[in-house]
N, C-alpha and C. Protein backbone atom coordinates (compact mmCIF):
# COMPACT_ATOMS: atom_id res chain seq x y z
N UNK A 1 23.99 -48.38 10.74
CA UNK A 1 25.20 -49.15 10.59
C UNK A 1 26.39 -48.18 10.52
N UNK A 2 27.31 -48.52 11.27
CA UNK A 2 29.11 -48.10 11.35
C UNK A 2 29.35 -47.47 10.11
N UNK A 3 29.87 -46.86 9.63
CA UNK A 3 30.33 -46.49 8.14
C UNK A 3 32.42 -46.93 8.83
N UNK A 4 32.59 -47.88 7.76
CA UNK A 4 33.88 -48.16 7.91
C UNK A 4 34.95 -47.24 7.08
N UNK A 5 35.92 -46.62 8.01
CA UNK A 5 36.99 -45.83 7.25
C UNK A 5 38.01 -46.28 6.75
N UNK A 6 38.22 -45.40 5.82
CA UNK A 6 39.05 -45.35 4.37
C UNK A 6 39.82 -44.01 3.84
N UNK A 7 40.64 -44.37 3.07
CA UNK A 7 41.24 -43.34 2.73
C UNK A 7 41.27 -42.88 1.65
N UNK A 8 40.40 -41.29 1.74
CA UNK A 8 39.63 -41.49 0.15
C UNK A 8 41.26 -41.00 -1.21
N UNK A 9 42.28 -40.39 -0.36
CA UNK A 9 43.62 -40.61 -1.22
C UNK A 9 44.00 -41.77 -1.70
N UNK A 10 44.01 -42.55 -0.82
CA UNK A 10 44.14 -44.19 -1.34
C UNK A 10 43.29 -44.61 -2.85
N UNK A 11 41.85 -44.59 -2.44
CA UNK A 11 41.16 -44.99 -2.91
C UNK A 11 41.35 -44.11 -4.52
N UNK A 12 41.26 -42.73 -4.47
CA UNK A 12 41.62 -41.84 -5.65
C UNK A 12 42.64 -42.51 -6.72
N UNK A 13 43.64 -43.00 -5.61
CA UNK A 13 44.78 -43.63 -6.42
C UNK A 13 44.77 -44.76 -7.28
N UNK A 14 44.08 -45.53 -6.51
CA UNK A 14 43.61 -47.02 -6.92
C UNK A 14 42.85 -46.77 -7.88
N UNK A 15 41.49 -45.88 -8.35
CA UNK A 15 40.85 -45.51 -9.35
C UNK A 15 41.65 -44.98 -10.23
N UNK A 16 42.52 -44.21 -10.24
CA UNK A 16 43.70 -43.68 -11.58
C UNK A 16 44.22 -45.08 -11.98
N UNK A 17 45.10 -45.59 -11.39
CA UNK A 17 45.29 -46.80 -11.72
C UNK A 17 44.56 -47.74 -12.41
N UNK A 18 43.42 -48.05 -11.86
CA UNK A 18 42.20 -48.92 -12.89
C UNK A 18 41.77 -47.85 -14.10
N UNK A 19 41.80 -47.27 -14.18
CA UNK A 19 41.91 -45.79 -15.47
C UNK A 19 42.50 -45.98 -15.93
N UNK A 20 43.91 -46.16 -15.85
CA UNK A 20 45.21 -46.20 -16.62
C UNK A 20 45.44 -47.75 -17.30
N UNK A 21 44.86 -48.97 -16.30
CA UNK A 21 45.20 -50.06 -16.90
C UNK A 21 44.16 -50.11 -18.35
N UNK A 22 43.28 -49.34 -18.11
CA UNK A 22 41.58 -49.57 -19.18
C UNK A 22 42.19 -48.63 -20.04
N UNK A 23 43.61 -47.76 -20.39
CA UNK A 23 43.76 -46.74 -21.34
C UNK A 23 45.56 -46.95 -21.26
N UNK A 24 45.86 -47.78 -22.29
CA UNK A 24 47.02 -48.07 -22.09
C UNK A 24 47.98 -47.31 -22.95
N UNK A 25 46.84 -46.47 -24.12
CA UNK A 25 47.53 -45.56 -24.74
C UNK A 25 47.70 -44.37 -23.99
N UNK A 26 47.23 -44.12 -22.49
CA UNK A 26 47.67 -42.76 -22.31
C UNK A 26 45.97 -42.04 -21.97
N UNK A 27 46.81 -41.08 -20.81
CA UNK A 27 45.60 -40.36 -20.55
C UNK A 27 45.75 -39.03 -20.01
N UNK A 28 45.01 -37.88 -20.69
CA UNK A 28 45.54 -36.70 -19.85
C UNK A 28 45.27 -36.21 -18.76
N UNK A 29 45.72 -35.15 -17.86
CA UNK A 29 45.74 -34.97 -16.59
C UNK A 29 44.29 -34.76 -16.08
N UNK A 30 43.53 -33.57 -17.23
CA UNK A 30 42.01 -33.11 -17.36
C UNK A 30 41.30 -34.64 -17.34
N UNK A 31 41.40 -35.72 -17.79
CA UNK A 31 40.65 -36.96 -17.64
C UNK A 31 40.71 -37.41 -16.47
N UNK A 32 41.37 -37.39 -15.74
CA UNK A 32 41.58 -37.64 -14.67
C UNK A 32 41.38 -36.88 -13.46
N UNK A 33 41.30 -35.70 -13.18
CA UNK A 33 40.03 -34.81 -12.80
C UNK A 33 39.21 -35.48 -12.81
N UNK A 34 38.61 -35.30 -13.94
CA UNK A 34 37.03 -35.41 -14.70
C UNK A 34 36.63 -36.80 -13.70
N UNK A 35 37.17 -37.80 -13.99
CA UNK A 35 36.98 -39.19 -13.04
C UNK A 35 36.50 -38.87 -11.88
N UNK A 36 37.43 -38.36 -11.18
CA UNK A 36 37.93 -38.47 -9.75
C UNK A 36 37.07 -37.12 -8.74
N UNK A 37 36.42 -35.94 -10.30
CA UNK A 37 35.92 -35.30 -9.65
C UNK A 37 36.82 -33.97 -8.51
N UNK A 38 37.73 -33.90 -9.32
CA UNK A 38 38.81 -33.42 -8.40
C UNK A 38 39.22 -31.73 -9.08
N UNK A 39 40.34 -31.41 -8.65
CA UNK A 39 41.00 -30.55 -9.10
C UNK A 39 41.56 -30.47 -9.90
N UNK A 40 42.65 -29.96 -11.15
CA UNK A 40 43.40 -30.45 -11.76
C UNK A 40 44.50 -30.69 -11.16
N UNK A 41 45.06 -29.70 -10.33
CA UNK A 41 46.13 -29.73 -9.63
C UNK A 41 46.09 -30.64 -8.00
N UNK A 42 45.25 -31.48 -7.93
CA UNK A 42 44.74 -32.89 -7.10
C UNK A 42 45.14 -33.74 -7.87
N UNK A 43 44.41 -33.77 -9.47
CA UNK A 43 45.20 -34.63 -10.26
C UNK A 43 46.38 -35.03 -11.03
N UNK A 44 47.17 -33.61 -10.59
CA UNK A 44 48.32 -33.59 -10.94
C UNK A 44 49.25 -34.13 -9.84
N UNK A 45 49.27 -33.59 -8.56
CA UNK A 45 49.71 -34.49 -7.49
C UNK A 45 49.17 -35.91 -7.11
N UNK A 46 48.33 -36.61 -7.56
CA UNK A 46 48.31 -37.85 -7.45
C UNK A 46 48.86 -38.58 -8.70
N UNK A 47 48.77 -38.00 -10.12
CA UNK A 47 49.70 -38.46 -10.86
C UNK A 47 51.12 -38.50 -10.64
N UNK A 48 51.60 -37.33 -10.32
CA UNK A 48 53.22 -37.48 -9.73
C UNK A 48 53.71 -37.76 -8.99
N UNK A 49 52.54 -38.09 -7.77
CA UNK A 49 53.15 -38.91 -6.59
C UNK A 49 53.17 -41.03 -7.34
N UNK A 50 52.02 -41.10 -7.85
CA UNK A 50 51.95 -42.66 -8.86
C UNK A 50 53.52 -42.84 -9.42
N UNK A 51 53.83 -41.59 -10.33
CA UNK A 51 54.60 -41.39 -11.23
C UNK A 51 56.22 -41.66 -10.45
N UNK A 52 56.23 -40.93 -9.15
CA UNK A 52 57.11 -41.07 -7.98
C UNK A 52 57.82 -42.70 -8.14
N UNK A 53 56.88 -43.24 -7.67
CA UNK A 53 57.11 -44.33 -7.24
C UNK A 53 57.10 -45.61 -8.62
N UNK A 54 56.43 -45.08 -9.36
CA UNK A 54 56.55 -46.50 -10.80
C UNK A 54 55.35 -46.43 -11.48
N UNK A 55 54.42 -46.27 -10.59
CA UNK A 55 53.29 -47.14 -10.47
C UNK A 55 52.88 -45.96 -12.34
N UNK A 56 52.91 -45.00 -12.57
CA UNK A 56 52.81 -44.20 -13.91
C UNK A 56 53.71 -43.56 -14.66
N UNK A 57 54.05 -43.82 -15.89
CA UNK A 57 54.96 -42.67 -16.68
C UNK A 57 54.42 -41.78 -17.40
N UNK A 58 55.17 -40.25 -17.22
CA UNK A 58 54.40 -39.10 -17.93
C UNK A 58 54.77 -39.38 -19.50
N UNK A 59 54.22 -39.33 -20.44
CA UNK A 59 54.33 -39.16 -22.00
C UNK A 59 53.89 -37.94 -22.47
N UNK A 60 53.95 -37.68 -23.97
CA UNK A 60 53.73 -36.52 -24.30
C UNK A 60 52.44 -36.16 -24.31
N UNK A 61 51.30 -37.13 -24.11
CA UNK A 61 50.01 -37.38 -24.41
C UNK A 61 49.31 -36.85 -23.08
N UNK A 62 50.36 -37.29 -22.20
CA UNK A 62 49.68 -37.40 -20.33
C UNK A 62 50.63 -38.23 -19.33
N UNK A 63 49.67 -39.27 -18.91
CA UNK A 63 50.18 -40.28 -18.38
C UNK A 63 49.79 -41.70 -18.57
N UNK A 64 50.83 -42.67 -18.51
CA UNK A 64 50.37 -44.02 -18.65
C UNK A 64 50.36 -45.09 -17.52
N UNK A 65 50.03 -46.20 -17.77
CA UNK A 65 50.35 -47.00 -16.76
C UNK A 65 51.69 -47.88 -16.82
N UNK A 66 52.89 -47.62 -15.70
CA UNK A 66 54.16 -47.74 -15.48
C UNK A 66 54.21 -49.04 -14.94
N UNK A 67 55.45 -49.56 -14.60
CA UNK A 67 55.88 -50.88 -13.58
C UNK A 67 56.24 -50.53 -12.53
N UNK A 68 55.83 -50.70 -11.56
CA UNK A 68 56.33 -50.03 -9.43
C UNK A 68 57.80 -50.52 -9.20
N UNK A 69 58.56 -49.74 -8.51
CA UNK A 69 59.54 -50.17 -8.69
C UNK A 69 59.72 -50.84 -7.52
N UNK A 70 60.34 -52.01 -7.18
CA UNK A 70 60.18 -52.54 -6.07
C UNK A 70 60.71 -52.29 -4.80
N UNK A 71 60.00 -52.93 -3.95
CA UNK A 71 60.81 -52.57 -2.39
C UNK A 71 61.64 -53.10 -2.04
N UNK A 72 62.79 -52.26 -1.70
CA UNK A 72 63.70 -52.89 -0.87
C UNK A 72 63.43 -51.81 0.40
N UNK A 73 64.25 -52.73 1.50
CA UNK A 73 64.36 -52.37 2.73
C UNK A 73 65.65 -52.55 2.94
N UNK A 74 66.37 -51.28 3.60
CA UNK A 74 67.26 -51.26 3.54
C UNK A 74 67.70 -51.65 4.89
N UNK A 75 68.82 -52.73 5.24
CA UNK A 75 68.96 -53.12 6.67
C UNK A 75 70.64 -53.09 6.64
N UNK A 76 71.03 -53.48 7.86
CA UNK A 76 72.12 -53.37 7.96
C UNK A 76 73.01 -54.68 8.26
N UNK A 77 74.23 -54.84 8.39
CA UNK A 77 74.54 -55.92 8.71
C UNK A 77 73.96 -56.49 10.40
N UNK A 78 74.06 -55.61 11.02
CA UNK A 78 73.17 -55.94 12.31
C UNK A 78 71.95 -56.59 12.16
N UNK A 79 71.35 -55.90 11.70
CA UNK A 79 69.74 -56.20 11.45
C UNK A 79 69.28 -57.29 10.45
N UNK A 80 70.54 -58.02 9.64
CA UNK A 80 70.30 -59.20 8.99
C UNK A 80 71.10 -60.43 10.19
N UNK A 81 71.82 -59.37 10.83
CA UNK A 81 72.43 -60.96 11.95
C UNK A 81 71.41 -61.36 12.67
N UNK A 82 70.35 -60.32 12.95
CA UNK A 82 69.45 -60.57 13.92
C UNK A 82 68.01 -61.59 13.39
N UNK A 83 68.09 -60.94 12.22
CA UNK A 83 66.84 -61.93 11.32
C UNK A 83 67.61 -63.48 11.14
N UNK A 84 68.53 -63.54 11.15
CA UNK A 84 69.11 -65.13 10.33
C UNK A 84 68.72 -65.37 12.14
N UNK A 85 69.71 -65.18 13.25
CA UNK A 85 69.21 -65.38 14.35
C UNK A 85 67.71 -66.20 14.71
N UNK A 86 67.05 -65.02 14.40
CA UNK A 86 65.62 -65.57 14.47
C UNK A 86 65.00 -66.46 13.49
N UNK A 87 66.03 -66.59 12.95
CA UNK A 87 65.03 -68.19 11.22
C UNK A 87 65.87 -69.07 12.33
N UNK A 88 67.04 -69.07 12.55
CA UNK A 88 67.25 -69.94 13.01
C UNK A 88 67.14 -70.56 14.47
N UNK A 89 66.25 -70.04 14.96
CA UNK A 89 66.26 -69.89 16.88
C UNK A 89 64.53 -70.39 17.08
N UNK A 90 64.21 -69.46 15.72
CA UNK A 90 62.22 -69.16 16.10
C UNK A 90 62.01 -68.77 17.21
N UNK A 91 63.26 -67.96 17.81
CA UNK A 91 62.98 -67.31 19.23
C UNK A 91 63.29 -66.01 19.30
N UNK A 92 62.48 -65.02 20.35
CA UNK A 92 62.70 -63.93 20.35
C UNK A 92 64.04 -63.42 20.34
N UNK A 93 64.59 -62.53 19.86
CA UNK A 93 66.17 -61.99 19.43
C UNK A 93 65.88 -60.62 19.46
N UNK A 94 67.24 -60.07 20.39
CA UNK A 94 66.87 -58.36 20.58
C UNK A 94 68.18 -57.53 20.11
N UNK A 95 68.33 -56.68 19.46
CA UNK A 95 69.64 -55.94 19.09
C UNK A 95 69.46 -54.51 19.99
N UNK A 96 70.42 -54.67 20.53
CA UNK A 96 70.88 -53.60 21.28
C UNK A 96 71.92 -52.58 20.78
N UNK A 97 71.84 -51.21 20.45
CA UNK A 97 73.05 -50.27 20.28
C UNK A 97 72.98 -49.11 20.79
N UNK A 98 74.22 -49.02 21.38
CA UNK A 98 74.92 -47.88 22.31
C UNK A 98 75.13 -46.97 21.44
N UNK A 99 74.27 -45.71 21.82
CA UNK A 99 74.41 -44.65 20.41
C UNK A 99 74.79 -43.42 21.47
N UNK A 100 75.41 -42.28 21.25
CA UNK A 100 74.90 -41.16 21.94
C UNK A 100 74.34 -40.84 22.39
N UNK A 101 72.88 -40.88 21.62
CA UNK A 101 71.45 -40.39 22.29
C UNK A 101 70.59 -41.51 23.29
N UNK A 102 71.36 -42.43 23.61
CA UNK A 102 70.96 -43.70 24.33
C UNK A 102 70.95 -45.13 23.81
N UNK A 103 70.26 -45.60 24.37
CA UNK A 103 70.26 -47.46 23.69
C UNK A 103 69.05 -47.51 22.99
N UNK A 104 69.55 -47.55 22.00
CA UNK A 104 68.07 -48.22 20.70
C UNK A 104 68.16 -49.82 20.47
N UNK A 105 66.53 -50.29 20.23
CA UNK A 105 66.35 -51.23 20.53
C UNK A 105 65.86 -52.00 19.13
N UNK A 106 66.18 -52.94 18.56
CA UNK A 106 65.29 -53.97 17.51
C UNK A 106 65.07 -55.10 18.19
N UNK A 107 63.77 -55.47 17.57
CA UNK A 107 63.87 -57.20 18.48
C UNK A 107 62.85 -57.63 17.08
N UNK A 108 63.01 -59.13 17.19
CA UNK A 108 62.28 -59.94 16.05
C UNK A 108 61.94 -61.37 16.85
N UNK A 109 60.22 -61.49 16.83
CA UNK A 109 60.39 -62.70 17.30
C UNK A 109 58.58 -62.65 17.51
N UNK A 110 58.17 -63.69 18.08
CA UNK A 110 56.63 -63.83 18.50
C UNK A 110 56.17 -62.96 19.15
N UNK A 111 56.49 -62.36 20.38
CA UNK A 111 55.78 -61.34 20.89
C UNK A 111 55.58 -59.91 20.45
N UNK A 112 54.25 -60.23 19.55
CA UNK A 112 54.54 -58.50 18.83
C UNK A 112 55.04 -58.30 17.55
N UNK A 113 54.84 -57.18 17.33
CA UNK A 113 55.52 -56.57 16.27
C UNK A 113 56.94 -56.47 16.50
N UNK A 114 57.72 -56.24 15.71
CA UNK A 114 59.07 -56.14 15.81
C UNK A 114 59.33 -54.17 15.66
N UNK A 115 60.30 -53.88 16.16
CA UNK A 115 60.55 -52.34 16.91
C UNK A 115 61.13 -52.46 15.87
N UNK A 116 60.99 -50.80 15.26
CA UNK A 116 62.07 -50.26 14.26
C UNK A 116 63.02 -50.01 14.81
N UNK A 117 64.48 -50.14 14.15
CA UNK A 117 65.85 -49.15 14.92
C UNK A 117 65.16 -47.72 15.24
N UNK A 118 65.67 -47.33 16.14
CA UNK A 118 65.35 -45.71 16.67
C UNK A 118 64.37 -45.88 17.95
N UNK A 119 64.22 -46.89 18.26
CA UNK A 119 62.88 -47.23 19.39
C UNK A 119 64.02 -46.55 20.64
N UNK A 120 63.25 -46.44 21.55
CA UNK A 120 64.37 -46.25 22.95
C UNK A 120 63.57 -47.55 23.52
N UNK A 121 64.72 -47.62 24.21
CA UNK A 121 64.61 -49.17 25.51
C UNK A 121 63.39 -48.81 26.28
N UNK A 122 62.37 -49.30 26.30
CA UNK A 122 61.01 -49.79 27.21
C UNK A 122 61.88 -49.54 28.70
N UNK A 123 60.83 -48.82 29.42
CA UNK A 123 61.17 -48.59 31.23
C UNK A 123 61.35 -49.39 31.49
N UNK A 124 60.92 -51.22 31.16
CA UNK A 124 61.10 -51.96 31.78
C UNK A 124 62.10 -53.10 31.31
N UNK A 125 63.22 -52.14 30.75
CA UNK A 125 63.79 -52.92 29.92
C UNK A 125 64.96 -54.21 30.83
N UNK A 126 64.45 -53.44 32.78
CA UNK A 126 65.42 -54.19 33.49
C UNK A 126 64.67 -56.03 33.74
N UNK A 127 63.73 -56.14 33.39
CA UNK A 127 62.97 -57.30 33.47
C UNK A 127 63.21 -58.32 32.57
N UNK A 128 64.07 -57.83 31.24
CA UNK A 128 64.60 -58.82 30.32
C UNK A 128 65.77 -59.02 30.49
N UNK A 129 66.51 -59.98 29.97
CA UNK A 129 68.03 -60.46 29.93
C UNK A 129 68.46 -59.58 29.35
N UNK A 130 68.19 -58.73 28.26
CA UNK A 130 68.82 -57.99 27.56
C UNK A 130 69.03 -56.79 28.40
N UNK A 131 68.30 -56.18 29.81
CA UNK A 131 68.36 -55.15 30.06
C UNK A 131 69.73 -55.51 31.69
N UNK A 132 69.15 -57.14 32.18
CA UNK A 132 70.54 -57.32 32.35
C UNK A 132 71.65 -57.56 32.67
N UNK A 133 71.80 -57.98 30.92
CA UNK A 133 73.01 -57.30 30.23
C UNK A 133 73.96 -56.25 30.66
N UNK A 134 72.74 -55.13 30.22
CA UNK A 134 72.78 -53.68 29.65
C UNK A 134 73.17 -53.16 31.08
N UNK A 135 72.92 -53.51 32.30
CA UNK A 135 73.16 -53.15 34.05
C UNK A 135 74.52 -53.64 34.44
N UNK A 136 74.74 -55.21 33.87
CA UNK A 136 76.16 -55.66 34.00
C UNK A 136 77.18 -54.93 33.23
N UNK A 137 77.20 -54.32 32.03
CA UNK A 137 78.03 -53.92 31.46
C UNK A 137 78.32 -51.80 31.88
N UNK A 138 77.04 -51.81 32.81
CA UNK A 138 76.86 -50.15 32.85
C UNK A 138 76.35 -49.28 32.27
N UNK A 139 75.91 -49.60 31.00
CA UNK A 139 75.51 -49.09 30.30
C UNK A 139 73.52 -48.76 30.70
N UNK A 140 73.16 -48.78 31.71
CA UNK A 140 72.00 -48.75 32.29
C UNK A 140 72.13 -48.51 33.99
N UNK A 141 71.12 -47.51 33.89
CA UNK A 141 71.16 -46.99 35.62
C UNK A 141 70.05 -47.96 36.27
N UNK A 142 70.94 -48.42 37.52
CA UNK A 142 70.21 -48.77 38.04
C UNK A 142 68.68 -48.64 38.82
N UNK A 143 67.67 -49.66 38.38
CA UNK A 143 66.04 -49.51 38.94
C UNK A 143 65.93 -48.71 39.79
């Protein structure tokens, strides 16, 4: 049988964590080794990367189990015109911007994943309306 992959960093992490919720007074760095079977200084970078983000606070004892701090995503006014767009359309929606380094692309909608800003325009970007657009206005060489 397949052996299915994983990420045994992940997984390391997730075990500190269930460690930390079972020891709410605190735990030192050497315990956490000891668990995980690791290094100390393995267990010191997975504590401070936890610690990074929320998920642990250091005390005088060690470390405990923290609150994560939450995600935001940071967007722009573009990139929220384009989402309301798409709640309100339920149709594919593409943002186009004229940068220096060329035309970067977002789009939000059914086909696919949605492109991060920084994408460059697909070769075939002359096959969509958006590309053109992008031919009527010049801003694209012609096929």
């Amino acid at each position: 049988m397949a052996r299915k992959r994983s990420l045994s960093t992940v997984q390391a992490a997730l075990r500190i964590l269930a460690y930390l919720a079972e020891h709410p007074e605190g735990v030192e760095v050497k315990e956490v080794a000891r668990l995980l079977g690791k290094s100390l200084s393995t267990a010191y970078a997975l504590l401070n990367s936890l610690a990074e983000e929320g998920f642990a606070v250091k005390t005088e004892r060690g470390y405990r189990l923290g609150q994560a701090k939450p995600l935001r995503l940071e967007t722009t006014p573009l990139e929220e015109a384009l989402e309301e767009l798409y709640l309100r359309t339920r149709e594919r929606c593409y943002l186009a911007l004229l940068t220096p380094e060329g035309i970067r692309l977002k789009t939000r909608g059914r086909q696919g994943q949605p492109h991060p800003l920084g994408d460059t325009l697909p070769e075939e970007v002359h096959a969509l309306a958006l590309g053109k657009v992008l031919l009527a206005y010049g801003a694209l060489p012609l096929p």
